[in-house]
N, C-alpha and C. Protein backbone atom coordinates (compact mmCIF):
# COMPACT_ATOMS: atom_id res chain seq x y z
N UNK A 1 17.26 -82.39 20.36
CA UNK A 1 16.33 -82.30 21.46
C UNK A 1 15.83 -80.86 21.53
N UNK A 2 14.35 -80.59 21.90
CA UNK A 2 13.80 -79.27 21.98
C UNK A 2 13.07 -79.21 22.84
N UNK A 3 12.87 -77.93 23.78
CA UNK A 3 12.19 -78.06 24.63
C UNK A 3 10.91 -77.08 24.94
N UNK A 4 10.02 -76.73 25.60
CA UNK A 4 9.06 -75.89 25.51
C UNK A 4 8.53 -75.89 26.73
N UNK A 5 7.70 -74.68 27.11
CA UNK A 5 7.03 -75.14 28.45
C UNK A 5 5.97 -74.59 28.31
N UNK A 6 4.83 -74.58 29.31
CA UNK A 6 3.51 -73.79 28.96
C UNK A 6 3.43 -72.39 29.10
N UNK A 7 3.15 -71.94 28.16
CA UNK A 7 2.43 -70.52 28.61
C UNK A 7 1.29 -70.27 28.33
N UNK A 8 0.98 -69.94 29.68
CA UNK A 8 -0.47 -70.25 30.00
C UNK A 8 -1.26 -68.53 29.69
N UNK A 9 -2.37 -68.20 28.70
CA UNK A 9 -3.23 -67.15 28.70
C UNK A 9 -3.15 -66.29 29.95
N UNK A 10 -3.67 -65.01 30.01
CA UNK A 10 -3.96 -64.08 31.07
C UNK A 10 -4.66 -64.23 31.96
N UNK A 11 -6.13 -64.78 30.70
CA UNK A 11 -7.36 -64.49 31.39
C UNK A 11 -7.84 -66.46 31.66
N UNK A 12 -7.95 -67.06 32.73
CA UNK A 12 -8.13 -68.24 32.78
C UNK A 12 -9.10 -69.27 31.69
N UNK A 13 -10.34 -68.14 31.51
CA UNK A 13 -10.81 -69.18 30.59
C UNK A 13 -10.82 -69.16 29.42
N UNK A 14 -9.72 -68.47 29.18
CA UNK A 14 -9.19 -68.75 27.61
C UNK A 14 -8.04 -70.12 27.20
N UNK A 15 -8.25 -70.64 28.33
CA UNK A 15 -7.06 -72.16 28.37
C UNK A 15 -8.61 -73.39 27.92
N UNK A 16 -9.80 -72.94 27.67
CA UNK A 16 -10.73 -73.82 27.60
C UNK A 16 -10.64 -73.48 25.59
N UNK A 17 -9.85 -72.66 25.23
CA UNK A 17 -10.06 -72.33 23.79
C UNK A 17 -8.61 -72.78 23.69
N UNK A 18 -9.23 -73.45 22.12
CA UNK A 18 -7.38 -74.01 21.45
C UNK A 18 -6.33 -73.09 20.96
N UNK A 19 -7.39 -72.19 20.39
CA UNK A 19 -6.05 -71.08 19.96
C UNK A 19 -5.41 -70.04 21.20
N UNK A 20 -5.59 -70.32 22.18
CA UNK A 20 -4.96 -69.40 23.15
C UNK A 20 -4.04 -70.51 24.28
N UNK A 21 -3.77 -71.84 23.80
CA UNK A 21 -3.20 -72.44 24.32
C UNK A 21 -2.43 -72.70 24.10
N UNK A 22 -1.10 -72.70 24.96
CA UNK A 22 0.21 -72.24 24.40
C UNK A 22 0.84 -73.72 25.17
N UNK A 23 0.49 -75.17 24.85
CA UNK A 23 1.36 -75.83 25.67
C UNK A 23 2.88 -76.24 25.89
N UNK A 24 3.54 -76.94 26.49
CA UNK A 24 4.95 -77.09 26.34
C UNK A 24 5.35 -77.88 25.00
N UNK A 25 4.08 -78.86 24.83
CA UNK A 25 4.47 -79.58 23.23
C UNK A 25 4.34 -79.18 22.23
N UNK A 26 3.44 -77.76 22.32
CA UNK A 26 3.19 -76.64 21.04
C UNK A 26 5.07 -75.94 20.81
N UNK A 27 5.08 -75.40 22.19
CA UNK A 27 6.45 -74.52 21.95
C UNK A 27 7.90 -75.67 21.48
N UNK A 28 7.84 -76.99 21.80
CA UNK A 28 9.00 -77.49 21.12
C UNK A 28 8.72 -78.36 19.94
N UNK A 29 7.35 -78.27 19.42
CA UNK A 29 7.56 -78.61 18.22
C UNK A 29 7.74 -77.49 17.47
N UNK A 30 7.36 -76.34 17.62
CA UNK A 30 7.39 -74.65 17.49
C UNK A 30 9.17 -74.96 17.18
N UNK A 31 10.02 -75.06 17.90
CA UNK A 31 11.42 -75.00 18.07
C UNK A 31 12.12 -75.91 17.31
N UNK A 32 11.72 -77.27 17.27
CA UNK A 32 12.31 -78.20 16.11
C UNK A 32 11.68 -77.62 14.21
N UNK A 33 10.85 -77.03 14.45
CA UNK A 33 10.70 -76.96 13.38
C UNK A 33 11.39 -75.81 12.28
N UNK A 34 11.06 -74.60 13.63
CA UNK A 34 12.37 -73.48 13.01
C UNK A 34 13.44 -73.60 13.60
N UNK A 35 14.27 -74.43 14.33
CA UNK A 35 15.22 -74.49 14.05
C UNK A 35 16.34 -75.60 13.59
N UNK A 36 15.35 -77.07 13.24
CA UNK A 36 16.34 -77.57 12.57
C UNK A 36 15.31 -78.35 11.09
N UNK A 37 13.96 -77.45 11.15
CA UNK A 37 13.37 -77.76 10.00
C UNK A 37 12.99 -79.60 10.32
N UNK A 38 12.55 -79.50 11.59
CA UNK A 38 12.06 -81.06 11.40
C UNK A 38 10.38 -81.21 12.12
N UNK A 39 9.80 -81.88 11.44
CA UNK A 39 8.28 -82.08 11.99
C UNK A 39 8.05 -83.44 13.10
N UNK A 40 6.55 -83.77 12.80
CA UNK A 40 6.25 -84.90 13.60
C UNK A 40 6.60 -85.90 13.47
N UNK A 41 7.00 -86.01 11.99
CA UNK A 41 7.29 -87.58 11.07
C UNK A 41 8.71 -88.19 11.61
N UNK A 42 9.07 -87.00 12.75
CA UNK A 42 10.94 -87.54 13.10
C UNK A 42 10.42 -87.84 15.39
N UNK A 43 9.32 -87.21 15.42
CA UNK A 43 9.48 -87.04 16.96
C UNK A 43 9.56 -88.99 17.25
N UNK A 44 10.44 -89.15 18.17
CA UNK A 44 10.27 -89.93 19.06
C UNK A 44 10.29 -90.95 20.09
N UNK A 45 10.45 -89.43 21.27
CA UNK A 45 10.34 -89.23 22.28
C UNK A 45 9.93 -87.81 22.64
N UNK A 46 8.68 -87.78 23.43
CA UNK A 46 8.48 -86.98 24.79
C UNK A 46 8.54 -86.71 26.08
N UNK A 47 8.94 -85.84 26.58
CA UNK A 47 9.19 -85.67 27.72
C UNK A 47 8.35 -84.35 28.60
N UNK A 48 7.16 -84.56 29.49
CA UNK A 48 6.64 -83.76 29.98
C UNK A 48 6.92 -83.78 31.71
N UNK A 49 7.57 -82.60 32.03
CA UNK A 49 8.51 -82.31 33.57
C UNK A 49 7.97 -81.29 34.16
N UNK A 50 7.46 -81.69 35.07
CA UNK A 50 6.95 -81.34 36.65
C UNK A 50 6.91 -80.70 37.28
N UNK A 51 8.03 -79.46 37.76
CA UNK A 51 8.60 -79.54 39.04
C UNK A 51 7.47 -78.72 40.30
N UNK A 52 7.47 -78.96 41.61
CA UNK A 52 6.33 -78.64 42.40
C UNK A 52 7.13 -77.21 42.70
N UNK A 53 5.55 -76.54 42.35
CA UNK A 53 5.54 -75.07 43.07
C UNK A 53 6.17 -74.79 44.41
N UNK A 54 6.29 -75.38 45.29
CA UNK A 54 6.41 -76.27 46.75
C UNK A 54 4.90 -74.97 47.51
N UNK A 55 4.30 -74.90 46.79
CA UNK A 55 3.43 -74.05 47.23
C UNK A 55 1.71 -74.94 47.43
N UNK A 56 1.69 -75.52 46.16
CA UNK A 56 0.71 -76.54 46.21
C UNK A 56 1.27 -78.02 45.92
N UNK A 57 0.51 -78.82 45.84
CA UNK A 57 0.95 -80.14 45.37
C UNK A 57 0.94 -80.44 44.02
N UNK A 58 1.40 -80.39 42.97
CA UNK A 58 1.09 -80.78 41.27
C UNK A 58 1.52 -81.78 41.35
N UNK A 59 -0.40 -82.65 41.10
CA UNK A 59 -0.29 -83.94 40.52
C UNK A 59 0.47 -84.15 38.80
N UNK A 60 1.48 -85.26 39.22
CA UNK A 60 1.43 -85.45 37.90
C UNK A 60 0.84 -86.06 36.66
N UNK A 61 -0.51 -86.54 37.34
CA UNK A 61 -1.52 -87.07 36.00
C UNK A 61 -2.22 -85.21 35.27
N UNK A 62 -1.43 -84.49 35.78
CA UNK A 62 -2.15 -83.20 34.90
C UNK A 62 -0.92 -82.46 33.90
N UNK A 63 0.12 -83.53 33.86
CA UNK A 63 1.15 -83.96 32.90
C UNK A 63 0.63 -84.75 31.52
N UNK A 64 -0.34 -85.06 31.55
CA UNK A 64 -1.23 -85.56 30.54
C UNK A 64 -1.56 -84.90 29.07
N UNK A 65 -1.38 -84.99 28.32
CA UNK A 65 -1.68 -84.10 27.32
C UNK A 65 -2.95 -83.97 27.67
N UNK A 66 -2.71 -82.37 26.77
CA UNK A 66 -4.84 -82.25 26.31
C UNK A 66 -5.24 -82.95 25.34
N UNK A 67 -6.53 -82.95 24.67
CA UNK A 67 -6.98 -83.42 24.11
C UNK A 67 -6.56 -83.24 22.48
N UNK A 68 -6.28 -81.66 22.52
CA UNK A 68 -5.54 -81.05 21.72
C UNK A 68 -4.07 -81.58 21.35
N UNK A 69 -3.33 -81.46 22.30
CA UNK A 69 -2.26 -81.94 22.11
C UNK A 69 -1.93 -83.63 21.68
N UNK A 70 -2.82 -84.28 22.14
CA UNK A 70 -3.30 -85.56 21.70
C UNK A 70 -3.38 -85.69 20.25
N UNK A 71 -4.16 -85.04 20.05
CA UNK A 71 -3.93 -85.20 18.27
C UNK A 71 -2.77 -84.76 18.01
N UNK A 72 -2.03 -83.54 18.10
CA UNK A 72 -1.53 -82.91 17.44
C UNK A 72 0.46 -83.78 17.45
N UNK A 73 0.36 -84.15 18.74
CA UNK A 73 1.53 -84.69 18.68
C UNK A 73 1.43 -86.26 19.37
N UNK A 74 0.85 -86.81 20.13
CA UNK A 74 0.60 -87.79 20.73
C UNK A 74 0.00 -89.03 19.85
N UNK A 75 -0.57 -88.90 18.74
CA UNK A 75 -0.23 -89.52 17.60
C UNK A 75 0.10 -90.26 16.62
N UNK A 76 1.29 -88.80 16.67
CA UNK A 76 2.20 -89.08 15.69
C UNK A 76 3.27 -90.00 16.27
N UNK A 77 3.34 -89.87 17.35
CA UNK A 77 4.36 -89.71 18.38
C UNK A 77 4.24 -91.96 18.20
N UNK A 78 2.88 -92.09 18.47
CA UNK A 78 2.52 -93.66 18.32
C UNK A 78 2.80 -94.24 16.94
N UNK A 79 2.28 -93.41 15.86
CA UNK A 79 2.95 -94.01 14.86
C UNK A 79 4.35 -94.11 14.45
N UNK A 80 5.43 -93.41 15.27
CA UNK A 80 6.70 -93.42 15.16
C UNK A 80 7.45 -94.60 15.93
N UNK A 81 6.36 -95.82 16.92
CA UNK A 81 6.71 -96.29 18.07
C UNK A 81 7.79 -95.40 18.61
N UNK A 82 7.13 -94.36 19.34
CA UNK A 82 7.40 -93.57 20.48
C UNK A 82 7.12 -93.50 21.70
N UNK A 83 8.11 -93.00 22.52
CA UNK A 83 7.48 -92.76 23.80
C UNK A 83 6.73 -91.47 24.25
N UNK A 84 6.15 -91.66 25.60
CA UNK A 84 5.73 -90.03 26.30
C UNK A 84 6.32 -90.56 27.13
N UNK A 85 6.91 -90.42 28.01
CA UNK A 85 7.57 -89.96 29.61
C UNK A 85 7.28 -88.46 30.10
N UNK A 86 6.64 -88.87 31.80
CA UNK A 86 5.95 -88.09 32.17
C UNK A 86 6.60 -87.98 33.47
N UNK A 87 7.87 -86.87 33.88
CA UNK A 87 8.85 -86.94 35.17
C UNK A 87 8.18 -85.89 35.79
N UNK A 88 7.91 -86.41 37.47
CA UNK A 88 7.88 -85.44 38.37
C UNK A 88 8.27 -85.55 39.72
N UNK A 89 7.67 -84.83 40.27
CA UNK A 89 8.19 -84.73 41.91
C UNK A 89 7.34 -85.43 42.40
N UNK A 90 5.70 -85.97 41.94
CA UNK A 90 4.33 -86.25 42.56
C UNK A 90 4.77 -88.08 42.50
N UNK A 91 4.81 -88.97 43.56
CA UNK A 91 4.77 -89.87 43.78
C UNK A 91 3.77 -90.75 43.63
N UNK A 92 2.28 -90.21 43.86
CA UNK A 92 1.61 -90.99 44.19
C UNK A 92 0.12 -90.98 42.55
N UNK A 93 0.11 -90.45 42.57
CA UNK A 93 -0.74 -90.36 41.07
C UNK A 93 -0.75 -91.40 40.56
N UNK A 94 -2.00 -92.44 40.52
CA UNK A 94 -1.33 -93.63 39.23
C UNK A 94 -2.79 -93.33 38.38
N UNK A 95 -3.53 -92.41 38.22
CA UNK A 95 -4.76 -92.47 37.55
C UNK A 95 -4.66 -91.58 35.98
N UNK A 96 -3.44 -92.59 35.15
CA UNK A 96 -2.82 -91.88 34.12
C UNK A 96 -3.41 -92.75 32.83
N UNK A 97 -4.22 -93.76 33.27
CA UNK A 97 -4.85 -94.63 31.79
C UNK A 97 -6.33 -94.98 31.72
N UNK A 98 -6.73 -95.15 31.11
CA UNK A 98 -8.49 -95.51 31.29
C UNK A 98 -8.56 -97.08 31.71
N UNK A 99 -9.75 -96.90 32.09
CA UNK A 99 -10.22 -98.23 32.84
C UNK A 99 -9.27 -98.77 34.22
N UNK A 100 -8.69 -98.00 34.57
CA UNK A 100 -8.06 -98.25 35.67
C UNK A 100 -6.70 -99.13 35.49
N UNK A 101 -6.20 -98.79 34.40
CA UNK A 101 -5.27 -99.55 33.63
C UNK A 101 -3.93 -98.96 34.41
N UNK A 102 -2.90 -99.81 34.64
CA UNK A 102 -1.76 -98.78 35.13
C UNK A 102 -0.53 -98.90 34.10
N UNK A 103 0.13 -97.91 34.08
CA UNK A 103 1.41 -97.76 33.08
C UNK A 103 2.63 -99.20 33.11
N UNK A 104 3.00 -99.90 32.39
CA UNK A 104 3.69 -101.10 32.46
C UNK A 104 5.17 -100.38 33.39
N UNK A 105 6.12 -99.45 33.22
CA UNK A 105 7.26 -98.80 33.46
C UNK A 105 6.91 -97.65 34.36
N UNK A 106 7.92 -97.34 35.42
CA UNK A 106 7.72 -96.23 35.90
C UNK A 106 9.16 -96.93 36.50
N UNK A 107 10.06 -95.66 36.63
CA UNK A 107 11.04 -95.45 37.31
C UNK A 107 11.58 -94.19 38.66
N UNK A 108 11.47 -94.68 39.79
CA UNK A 108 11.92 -93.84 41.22
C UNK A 108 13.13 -93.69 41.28
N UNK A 109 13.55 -92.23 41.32
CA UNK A 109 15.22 -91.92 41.31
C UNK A 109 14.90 -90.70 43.01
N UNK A 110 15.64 -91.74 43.78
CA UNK A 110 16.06 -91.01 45.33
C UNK A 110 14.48 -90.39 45.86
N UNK A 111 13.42 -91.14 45.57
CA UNK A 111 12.16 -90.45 45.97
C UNK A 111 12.15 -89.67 45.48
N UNK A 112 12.44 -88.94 44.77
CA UNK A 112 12.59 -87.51 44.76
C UNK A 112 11.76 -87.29 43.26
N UNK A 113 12.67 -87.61 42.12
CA UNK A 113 11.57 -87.43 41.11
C UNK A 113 11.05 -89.19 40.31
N UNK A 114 9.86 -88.85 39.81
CA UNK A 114 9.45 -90.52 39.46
C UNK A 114 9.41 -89.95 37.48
N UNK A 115 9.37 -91.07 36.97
CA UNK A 115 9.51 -91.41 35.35
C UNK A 115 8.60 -92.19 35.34
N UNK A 116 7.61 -91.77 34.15
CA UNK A 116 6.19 -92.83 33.77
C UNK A 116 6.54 -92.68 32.34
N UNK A 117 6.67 -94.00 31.86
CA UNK A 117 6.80 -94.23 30.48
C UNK A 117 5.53 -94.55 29.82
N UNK A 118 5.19 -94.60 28.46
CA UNK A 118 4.02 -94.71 27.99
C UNK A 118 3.85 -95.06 26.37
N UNK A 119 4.10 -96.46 25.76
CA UNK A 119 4.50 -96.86 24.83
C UNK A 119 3.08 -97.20 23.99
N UNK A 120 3.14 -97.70 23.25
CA UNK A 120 2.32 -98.66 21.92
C UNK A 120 0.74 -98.29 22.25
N UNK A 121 0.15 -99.15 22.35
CA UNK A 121 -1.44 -99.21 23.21
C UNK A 121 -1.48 -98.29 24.12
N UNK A 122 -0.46 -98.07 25.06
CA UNK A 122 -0.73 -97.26 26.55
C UNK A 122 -0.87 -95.84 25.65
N UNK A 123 -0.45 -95.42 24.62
CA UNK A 123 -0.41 -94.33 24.18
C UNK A 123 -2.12 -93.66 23.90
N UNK A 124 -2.66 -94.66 23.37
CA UNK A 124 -3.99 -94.63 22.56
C UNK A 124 -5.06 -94.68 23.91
N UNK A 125 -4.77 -95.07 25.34
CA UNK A 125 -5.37 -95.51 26.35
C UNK A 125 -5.33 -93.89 27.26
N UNK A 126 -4.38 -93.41 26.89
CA UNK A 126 -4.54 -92.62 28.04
C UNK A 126 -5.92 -91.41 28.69
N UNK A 127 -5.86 -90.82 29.38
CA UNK A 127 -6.97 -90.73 30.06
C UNK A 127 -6.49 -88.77 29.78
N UNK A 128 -7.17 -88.48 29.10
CA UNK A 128 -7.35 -86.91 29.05
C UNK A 128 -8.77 -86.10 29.50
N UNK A 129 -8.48 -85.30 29.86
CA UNK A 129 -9.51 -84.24 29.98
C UNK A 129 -10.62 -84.34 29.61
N UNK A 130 -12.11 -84.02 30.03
CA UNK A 130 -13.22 -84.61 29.05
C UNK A 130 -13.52 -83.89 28.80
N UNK A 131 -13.03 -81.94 28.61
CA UNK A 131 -12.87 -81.27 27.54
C UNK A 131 -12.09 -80.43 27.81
N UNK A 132 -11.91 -79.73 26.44
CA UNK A 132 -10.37 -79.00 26.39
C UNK A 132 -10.56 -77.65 27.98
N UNK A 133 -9.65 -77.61 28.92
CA UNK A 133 -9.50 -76.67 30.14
C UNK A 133 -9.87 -77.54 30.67
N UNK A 134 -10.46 -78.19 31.24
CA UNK A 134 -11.23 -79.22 32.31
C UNK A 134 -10.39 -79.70 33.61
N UNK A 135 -9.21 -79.78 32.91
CA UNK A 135 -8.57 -79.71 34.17
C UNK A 135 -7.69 -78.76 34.88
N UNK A 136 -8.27 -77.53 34.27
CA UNK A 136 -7.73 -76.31 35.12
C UNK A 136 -8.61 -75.94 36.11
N UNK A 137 -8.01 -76.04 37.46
CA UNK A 137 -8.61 -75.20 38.57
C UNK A 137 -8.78 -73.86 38.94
C-alpha cells in the first residue's frame, strides 16, 4: 500500500497546467514505483481521503480525479477490474457520475465519514472537470 497527498503549486493558476500538478495519485504511484519497483499493471485499488478543513465545507465530489489523473491512473486502474473509493467527512454530495447516474455502493461509518466505491462502467462514467483546474476556487 502507498500513499500520497496533493501538493498543490504556489501560484494558483499553475494547478490549470499538468506539469505543476502534484496530485495525491501522482505522489503514490511516485512511491510504489521507487520503492517496491511496481507500476500501473499491479494497481488495484484506490483510495482518495477527505478530511474537512473544519474551516470550509470540502465537497467530496472534488475527490474526483482530474482529467489528468484519469488517464494516467484511473484507467489502468479499470483494466485491472479495480476500484476508486472516495472516503470523506462530506455526506451529502451524490453528483459523482454523468447523467445523473448514482454510484451502486457507498458505505456510512457513525455519520462521520462516508465510502463511495466505483467499479467497472462507473469507472469510465465518472464526471471530471471540464478542464484541467476547473474545479479550483
Amino acid at each position: 500500500m502507498h500513499s500520497g497527498s496533493n501538493i498543490d503549486p504556489l501560484k494558483k493558476e499553475n494547478l490549470k497546467i499538468s506539469k505543476f500538478r502534484n496530485c495525491a495519485e501522482k505522489q503514490a504511484s511516485l512511491s510504489a514505483l521507487e520503492l517496491d519497483g511496481l507500476d500501473n499493471n499491479k494497481l488495484k485499488i484506490l483510495f482518495l481521503f477527505r478530511l474537512d478543513n473544519k474551516i470550509k465545507k470540502l465537497s467530496s465530489e472534488k475527490l474526483l480525479p482530474c482529467k489528468d489523473c484519469f488517464k494516467k491512473y484511473i484507467i489502468d486502474l479499470q483494466k485491472n477490474n479495480g476500484t476508486l473509493v472516495l472516503i470523506s467527512e462530506e455526506m451529502e454530495a451524490d453528483d459523482f457520475l454523468q447523467n445523473g447516474a448514482k454510484p451502486e455502493t457507498q458505505i456510512n461509518f457513525d455519520n462521520q465519514f462516508r465510502f463511495i466505491f466505483f467499479q467497472g462502467d462507473e469507472l469510465s462514467n465518472l464526471k471530471l472537470e471540464d478542464k484541467l483546474g476547473s474545479n479550483i476556487q
